[in-house]
PDB file of N, CA and C in Angstrom:
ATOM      1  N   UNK A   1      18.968 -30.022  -4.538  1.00  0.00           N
ATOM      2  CA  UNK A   1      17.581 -30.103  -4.146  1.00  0.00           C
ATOM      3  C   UNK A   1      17.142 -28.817  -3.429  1.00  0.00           C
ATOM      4  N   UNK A   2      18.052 -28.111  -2.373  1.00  0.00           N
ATOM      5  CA  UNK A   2      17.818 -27.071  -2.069  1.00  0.00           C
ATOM      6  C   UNK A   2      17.615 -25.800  -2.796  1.00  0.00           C
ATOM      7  N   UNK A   3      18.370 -25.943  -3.641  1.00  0.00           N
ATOM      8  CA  UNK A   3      17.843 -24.970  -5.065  1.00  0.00           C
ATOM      9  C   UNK A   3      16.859 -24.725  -5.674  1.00  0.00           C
ATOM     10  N   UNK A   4      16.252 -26.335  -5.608  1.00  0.00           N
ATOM     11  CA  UNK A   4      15.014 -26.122  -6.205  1.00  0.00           C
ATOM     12  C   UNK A   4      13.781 -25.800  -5.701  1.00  0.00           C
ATOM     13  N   UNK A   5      14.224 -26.072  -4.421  1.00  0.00           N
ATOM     14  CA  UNK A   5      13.067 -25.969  -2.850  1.00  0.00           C
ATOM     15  C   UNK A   5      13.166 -23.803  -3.233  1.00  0.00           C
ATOM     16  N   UNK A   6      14.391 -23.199  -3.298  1.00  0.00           N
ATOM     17  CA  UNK A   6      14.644 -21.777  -3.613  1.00  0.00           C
ATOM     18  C   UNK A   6      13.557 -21.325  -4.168  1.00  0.00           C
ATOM     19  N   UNK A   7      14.066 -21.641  -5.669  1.00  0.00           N
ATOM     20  CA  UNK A   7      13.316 -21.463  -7.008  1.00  0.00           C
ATOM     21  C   UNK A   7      12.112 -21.746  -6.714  1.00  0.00           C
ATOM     22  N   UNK A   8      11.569 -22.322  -6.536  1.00  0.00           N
ATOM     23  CA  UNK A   8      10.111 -23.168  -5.842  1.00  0.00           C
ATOM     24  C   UNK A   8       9.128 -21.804  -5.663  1.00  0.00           C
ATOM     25  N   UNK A   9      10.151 -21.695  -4.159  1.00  0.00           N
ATOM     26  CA  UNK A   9       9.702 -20.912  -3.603  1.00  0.00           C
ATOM     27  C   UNK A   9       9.359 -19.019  -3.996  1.00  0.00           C
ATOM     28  N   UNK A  10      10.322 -18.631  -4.455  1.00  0.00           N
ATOM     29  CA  UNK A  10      10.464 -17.500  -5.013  1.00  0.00           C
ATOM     30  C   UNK A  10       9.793 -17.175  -6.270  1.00  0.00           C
ATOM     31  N   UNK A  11       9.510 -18.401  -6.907  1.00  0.00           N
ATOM     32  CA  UNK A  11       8.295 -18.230  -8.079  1.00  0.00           C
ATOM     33  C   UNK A  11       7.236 -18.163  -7.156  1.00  0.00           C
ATOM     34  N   UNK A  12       6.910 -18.931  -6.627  1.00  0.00           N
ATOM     35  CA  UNK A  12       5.377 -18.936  -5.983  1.00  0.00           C
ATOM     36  C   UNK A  12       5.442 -17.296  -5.115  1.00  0.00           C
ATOM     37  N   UNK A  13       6.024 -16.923  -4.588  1.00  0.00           N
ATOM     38  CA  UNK A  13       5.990 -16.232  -4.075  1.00  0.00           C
ATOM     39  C   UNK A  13       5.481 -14.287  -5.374  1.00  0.00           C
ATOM     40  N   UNK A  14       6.722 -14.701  -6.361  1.00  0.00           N
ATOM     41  CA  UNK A  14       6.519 -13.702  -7.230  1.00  0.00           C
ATOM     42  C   UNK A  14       4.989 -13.885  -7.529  1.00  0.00           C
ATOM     43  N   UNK A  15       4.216 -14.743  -7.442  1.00  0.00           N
ATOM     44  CA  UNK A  15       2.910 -14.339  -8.633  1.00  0.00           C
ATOM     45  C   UNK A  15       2.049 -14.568  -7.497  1.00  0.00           C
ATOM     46  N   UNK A  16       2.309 -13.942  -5.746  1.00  0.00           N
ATOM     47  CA  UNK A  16       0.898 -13.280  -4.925  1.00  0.00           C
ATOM     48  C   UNK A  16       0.533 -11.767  -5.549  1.00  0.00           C
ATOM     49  N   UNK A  17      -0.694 -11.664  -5.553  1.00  0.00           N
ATOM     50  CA  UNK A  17      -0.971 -10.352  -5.582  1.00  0.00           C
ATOM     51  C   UNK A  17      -0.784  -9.877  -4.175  1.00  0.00           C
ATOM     52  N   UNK A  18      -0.606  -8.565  -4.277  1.00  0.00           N
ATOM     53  CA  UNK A  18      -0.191  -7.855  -3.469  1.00  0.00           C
ATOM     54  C   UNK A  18      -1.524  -6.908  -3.296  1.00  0.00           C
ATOM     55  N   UNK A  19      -1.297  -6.594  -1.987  1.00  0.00           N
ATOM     56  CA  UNK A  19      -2.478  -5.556  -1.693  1.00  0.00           C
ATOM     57  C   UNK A  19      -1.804  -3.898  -1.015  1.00  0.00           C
ATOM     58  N   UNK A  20      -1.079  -3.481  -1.730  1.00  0.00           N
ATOM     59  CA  UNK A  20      -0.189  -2.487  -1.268  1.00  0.00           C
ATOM     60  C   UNK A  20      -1.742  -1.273   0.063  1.00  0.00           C
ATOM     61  N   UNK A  21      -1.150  -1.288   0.897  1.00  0.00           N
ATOM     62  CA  UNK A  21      -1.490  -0.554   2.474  1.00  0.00           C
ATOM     63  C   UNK A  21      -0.947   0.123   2.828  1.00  0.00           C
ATOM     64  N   UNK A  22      -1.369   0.925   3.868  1.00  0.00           N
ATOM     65  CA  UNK A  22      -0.517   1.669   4.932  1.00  0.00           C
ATOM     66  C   UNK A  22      -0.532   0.825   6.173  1.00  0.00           C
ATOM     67  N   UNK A  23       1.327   0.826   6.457  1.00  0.00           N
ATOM     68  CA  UNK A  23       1.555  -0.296   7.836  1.00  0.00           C
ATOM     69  C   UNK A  23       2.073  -0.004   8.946  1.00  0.00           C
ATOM     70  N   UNK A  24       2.490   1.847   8.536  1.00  0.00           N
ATOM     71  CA  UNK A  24       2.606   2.679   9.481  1.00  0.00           C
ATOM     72  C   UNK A  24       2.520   3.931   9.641  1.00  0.00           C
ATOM     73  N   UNK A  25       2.924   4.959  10.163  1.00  0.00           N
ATOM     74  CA  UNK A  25       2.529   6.552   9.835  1.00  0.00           C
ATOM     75  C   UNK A  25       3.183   7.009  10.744  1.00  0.00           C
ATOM     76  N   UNK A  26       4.616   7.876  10.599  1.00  0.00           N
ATOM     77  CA  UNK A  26       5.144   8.860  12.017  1.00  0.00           C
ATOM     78  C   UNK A  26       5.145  10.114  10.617  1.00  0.00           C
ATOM     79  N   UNK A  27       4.844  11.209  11.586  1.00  0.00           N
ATOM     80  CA  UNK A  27       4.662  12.297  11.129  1.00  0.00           C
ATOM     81  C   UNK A  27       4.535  12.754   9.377  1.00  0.00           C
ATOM     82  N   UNK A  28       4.636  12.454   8.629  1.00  0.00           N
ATOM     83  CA  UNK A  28       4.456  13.311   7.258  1.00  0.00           C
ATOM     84  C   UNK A  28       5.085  11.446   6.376  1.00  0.00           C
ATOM     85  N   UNK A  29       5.813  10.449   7.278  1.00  0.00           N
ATOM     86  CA  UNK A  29       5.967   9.359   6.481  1.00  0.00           C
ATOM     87  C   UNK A  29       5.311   8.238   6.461  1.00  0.00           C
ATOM     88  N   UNK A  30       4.655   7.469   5.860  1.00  0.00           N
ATOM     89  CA  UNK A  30       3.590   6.765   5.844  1.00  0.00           C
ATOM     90  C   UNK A  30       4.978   5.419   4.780  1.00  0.00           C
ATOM     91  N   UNK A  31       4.573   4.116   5.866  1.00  0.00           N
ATOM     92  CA  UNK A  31       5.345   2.858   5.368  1.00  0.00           C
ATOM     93  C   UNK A  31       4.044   2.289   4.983  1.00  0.00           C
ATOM     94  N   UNK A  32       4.775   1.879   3.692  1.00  0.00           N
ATOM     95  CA  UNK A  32       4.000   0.960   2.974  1.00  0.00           C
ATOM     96  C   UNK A  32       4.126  -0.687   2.778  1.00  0.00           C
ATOM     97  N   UNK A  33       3.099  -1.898   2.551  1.00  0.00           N
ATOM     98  CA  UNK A  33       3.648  -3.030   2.647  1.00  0.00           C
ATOM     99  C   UNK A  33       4.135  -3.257   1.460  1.00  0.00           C
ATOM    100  N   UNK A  34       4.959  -3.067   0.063  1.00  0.00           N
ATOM    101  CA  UNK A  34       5.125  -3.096  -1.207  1.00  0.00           C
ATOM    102  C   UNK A  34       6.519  -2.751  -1.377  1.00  0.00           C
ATOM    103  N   UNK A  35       7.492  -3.111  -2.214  1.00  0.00           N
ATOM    104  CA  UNK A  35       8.368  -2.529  -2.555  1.00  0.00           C
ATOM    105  C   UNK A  35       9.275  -2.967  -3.946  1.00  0.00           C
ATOM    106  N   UNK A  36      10.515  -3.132  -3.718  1.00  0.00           N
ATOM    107  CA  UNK A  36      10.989  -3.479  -4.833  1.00  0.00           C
ATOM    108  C   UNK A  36      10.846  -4.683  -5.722  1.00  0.00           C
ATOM    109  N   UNK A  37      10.703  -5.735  -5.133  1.00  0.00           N
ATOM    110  CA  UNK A  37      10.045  -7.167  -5.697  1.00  0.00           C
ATOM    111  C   UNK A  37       8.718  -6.837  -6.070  1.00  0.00           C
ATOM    112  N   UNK A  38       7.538  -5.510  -5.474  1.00  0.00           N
ATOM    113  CA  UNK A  38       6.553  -5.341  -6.173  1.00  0.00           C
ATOM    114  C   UNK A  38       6.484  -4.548  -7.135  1.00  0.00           C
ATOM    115  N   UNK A  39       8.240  -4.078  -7.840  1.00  0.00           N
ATOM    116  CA  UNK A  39       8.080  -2.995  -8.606  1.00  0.00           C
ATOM    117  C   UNK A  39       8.076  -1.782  -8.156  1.00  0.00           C
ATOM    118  N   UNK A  40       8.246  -1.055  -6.982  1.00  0.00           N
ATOM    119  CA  UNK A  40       8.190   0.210  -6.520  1.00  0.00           C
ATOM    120  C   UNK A  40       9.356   0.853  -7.144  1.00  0.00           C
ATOM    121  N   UNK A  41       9.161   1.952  -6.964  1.00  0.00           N
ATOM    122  CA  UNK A  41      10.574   2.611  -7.069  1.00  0.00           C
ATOM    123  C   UNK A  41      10.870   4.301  -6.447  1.00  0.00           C
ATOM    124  N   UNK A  42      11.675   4.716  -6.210  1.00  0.00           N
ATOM    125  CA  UNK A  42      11.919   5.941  -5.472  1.00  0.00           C
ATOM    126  C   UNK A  42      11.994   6.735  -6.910  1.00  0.00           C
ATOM    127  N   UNK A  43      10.411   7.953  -6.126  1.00  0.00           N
ATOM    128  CA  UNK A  43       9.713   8.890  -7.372  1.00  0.00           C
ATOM    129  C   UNK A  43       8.672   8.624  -7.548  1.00  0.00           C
ATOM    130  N   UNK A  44       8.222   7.055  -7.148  1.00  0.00           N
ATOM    131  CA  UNK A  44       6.556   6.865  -7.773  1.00  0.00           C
ATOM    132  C   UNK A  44       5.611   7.755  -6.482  1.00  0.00           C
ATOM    133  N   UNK A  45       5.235   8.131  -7.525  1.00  0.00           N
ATOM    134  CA  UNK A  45       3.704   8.689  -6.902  1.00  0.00           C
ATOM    135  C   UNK A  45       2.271   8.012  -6.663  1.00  0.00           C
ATOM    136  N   UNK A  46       1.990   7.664  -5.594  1.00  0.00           N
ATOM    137  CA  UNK A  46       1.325   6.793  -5.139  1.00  0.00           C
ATOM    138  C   UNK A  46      -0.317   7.991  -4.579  1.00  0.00           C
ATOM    139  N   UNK A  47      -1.611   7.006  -5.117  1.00  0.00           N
ATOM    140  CA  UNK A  47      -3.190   7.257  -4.386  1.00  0.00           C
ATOM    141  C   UNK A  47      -3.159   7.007  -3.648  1.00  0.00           C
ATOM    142  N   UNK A  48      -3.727   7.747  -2.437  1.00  0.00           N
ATOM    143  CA  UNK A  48      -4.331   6.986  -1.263  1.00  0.00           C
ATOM    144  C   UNK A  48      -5.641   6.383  -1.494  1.00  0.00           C
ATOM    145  N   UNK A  49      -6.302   5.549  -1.084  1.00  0.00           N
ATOM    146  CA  UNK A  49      -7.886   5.489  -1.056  1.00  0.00           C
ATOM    147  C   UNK A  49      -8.134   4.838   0.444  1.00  0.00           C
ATOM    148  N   UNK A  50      -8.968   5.721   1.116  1.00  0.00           N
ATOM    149  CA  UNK A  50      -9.712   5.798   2.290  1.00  0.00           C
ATOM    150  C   UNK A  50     -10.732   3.957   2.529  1.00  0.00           C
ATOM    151  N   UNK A  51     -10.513   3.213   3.398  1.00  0.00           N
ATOM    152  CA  UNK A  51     -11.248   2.350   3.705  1.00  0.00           C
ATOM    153  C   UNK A  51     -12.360   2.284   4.470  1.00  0.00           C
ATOM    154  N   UNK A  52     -13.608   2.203   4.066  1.00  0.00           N
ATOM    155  CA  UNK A  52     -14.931   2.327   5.104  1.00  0.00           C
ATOM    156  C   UNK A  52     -15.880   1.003   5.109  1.00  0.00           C
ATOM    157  N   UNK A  53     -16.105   0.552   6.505  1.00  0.00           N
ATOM    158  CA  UNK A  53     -17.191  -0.754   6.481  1.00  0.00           C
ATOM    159  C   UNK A  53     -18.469  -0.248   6.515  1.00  0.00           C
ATOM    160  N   UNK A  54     -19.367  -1.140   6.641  1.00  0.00           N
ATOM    161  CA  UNK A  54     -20.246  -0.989   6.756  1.00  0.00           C
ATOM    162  C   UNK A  54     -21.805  -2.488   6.458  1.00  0.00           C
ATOM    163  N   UNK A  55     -22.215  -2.464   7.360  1.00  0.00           N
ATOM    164  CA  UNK A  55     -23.204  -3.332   7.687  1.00  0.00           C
ATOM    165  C   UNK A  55     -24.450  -2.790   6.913  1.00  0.00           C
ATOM    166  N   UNK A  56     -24.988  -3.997   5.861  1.00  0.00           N
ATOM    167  CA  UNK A  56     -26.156  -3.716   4.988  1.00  0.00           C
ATOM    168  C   UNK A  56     -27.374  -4.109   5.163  1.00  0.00           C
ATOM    169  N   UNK A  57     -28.878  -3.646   5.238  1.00  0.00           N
ATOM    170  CA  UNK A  57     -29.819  -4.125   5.580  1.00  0.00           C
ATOM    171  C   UNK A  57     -30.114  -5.336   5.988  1.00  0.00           C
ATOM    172  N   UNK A  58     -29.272  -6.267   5.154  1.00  0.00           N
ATOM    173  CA  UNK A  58     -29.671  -8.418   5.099  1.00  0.00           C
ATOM    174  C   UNK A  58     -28.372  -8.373   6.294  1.00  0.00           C
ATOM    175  N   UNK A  59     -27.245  -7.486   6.875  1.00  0.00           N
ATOM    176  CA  UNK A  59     -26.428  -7.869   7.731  1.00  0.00           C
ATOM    177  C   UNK A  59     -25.666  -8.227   7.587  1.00  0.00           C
ATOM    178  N   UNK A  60     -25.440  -8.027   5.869  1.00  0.00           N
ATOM    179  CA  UNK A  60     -23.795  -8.613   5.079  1.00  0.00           C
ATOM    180  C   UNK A  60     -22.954  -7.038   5.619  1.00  0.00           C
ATOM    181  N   UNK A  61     -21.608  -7.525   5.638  1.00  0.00           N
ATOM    182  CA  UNK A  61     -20.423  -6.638   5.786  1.00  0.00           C
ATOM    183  C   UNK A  61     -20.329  -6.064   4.623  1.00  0.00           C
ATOM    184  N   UNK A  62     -19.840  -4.669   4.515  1.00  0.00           N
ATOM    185  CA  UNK A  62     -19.613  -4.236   3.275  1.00  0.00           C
ATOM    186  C   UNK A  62     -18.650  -3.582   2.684  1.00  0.00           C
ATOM    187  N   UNK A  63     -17.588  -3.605   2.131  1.00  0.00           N
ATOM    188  CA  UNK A  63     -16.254  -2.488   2.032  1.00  0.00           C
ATOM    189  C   UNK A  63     -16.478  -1.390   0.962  1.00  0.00           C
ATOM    190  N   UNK A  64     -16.161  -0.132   1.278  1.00  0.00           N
ATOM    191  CA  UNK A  64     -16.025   0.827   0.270  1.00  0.00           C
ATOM    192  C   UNK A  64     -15.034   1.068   0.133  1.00  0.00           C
ATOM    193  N   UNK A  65     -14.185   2.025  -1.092  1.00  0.00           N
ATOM    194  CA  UNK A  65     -13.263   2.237  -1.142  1.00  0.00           C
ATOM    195  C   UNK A  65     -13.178   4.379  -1.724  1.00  0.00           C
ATOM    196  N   UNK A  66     -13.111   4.987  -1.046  1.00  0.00           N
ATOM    197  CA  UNK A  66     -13.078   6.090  -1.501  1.00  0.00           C
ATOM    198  C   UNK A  66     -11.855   6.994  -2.081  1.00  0.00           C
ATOM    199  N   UNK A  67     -11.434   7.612  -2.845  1.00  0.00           N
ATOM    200  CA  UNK A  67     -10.301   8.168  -3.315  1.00  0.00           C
ATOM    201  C   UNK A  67      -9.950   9.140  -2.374  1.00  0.00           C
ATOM    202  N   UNK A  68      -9.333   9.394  -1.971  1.00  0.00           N
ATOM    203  CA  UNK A  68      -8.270  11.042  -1.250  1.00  0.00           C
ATOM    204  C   UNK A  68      -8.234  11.615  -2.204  1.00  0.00           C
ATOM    205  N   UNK A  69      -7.586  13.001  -1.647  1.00  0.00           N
ATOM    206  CA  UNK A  69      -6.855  13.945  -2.053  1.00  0.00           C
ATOM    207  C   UNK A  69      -5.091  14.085  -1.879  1.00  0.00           C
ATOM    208  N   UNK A  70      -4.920  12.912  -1.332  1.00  0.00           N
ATOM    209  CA  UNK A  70      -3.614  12.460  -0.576  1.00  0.00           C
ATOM    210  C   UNK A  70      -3.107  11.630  -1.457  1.00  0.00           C
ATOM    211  N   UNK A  71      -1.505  12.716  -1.802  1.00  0.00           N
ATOM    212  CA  UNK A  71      -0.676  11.857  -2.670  1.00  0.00           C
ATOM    213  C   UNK A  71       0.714  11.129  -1.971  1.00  0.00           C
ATOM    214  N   UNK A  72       1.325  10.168  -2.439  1.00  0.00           N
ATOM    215  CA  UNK A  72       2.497   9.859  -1.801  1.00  0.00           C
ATOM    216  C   UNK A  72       3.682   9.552  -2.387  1.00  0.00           C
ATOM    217  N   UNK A  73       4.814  10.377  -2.226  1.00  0.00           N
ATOM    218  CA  UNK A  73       5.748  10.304  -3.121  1.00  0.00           C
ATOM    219  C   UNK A  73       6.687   9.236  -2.540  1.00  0.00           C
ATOM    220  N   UNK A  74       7.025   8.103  -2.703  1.00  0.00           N
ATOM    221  CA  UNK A  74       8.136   7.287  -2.645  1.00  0.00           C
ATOM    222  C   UNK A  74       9.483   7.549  -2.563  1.00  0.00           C
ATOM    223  N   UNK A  75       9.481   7.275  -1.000  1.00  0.00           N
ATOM    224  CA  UNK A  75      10.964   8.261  -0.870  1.00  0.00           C
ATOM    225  C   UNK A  75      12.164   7.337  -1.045  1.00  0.00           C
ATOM    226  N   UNK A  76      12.154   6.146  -0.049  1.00  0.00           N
ATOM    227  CA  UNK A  76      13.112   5.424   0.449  1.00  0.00           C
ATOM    228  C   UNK A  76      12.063   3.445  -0.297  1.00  0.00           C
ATOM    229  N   UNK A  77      13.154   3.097  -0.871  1.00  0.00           N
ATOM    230  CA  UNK A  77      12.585   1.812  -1.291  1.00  0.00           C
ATOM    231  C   UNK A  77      13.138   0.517  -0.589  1.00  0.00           C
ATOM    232  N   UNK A  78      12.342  -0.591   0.040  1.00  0.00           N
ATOM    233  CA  UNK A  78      13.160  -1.548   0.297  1.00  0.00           C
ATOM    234  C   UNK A  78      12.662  -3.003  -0.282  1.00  0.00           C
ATOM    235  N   UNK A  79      13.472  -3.683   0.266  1.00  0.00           N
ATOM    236  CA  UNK A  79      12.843  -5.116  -0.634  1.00  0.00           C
ATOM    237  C   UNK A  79      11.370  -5.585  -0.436  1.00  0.00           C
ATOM    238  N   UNK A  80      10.760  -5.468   0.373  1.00  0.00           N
ATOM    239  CA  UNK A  80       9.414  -5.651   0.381  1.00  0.00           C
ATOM    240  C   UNK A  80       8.708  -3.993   1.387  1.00  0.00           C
ATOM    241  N   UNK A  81       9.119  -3.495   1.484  1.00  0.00           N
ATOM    242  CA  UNK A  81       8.046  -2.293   1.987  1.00  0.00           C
ATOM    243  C   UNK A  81       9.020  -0.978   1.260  1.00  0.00           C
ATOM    244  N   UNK A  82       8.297   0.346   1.590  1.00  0.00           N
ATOM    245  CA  UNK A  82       8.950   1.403   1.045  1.00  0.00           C
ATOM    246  C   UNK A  82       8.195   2.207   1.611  1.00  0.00           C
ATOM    247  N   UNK A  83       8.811   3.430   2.205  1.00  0.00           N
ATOM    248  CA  UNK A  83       8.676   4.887   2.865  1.00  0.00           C
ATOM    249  C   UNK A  83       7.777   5.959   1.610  1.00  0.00           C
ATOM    250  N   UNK A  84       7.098   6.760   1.925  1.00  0.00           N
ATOM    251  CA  UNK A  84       6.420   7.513   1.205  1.00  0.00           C
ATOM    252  C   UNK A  84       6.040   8.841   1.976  1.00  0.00           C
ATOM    253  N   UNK A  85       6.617   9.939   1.521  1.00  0.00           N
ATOM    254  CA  UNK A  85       6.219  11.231   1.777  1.00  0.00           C
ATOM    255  C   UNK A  85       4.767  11.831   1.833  1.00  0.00           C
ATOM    256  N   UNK A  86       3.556  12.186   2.597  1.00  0.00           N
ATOM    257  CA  UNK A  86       2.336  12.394   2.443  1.00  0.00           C
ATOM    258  C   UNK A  86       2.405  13.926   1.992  1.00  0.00           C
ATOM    259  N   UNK A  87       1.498  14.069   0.628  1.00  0.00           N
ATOM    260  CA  UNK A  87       1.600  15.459   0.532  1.00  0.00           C
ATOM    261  C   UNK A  87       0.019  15.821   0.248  1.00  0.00           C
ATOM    262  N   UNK A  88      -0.781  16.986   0.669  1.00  0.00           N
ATOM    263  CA  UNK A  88      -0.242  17.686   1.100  1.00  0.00           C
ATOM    264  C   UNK A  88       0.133  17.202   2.935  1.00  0.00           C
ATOM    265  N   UNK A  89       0.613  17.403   3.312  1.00  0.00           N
ATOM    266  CA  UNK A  89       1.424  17.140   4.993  1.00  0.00           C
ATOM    267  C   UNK A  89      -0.125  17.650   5.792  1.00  0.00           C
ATOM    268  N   UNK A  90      -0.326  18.138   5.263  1.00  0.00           N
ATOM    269  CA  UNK A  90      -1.963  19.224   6.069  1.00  0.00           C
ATOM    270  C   UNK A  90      -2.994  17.730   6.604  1.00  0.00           C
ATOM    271  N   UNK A  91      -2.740  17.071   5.560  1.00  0.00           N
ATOM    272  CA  UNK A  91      -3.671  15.672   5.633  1.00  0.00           C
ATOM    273  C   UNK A  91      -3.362  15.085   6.097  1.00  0.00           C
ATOM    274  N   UNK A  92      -2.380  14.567   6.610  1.00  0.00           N
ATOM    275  CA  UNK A  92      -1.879  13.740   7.014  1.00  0.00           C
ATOM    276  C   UNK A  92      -2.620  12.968   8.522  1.00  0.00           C
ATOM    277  N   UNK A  93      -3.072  13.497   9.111  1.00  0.00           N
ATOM    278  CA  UNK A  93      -3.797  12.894   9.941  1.00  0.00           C
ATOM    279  C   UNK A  93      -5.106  11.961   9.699  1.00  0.00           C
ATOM    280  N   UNK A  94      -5.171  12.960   8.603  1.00  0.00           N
ATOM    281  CA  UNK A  94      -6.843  11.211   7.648  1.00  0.00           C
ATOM    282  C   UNK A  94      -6.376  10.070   7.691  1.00  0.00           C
ATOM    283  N   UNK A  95      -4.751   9.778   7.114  1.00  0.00           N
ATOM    284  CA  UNK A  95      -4.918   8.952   6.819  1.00  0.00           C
ATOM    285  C   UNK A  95      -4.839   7.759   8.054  1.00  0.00           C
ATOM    286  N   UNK A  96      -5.364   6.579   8.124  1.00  0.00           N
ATOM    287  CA  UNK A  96      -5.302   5.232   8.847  1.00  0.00           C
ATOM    288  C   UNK A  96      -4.874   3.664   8.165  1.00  0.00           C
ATOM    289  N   UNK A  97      -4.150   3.332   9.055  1.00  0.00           N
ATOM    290  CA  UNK A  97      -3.328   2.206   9.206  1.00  0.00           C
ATOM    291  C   UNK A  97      -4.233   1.429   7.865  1.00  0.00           C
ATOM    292  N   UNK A  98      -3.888   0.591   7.509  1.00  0.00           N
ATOM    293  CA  UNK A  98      -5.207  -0.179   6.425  1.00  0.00           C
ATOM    294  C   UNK A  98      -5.488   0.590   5.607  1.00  0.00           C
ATOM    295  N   UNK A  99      -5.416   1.841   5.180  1.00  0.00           N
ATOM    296  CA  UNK A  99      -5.505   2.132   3.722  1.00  0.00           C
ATOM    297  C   UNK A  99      -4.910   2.025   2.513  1.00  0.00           C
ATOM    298  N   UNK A 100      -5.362   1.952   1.684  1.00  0.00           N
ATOM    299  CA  UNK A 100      -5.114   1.225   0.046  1.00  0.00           C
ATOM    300  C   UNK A 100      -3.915   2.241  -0.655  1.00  0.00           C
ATOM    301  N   UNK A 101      -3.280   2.180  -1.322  1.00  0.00           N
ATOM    302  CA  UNK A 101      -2.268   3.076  -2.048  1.00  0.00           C
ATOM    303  C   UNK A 101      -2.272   1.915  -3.602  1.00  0.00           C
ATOM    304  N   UNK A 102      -2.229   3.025  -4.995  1.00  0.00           N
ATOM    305  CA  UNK A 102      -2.392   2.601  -5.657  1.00  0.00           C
ATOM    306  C   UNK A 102      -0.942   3.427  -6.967  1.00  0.00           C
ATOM    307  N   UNK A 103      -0.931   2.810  -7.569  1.00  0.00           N
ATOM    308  CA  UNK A 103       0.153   3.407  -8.289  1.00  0.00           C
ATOM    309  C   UNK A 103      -0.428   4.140  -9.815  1.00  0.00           C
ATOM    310  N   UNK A 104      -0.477   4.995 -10.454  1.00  0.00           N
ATOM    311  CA  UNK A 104      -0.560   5.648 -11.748  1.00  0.00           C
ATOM    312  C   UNK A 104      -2.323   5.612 -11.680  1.00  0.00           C
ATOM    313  N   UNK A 105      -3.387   5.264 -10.840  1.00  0.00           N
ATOM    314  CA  UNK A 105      -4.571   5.744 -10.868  1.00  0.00           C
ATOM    315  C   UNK A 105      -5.196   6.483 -10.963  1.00  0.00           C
ATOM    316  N   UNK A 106      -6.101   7.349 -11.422  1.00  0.00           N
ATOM    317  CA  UNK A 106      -6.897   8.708 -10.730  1.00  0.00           C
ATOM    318  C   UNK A 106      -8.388   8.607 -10.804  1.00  0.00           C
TER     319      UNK A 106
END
């Protein structure tokens, strides 16, 4: 029965979408929430895209999503998050906690 409670679980789990982010940032390495169960792998080259709110005339919330110039190479992979190199390093200060990373986009 516990097996199946497993299985259960680990299917349901495989088919969340994922919203791959930035969940941390020390100097030039930026952790991501995504990793090998999401398919990552050490080499992928990862988009940044910039997150901006914003409040609209009627007072609805609003999200944008803007592209960088900020790429991220996948250094170190783990079972659910993975390390990523910011290049160019010059940028590295744009980026913030909550931004989007996308895989093979442009």
């Amino acid at each position: 029965m516990s097996r199946n409670i497993l299985l259960d679980l680990e299917s349901s789990l495989a088919c969340r979408a994922s919203k791959p982010k930035i969940l941390s940032l020390k100097e030039n390495i930026a952790q991501i929430n995504v990793g090998r169960i999401n398919g990552v792998q050490q080499g992928d080259q990862l988009t940044l895209w910039h997150i901006a709110s914003f409040t609209d005339d009627l007072g609805i919330v609003r999200t944008q999503r803007r592209k960088s110039g900020i790429t991220l190479t996948v250094a170190r992979v783990y079972e659910s998050s993975a390390e990523a190199v910011v290049q160019p390093q010059t940028l590295t200060g744009s980026i913030q906690i909550g931004d989007i990373v996308t895989k093979g986009l442009n």
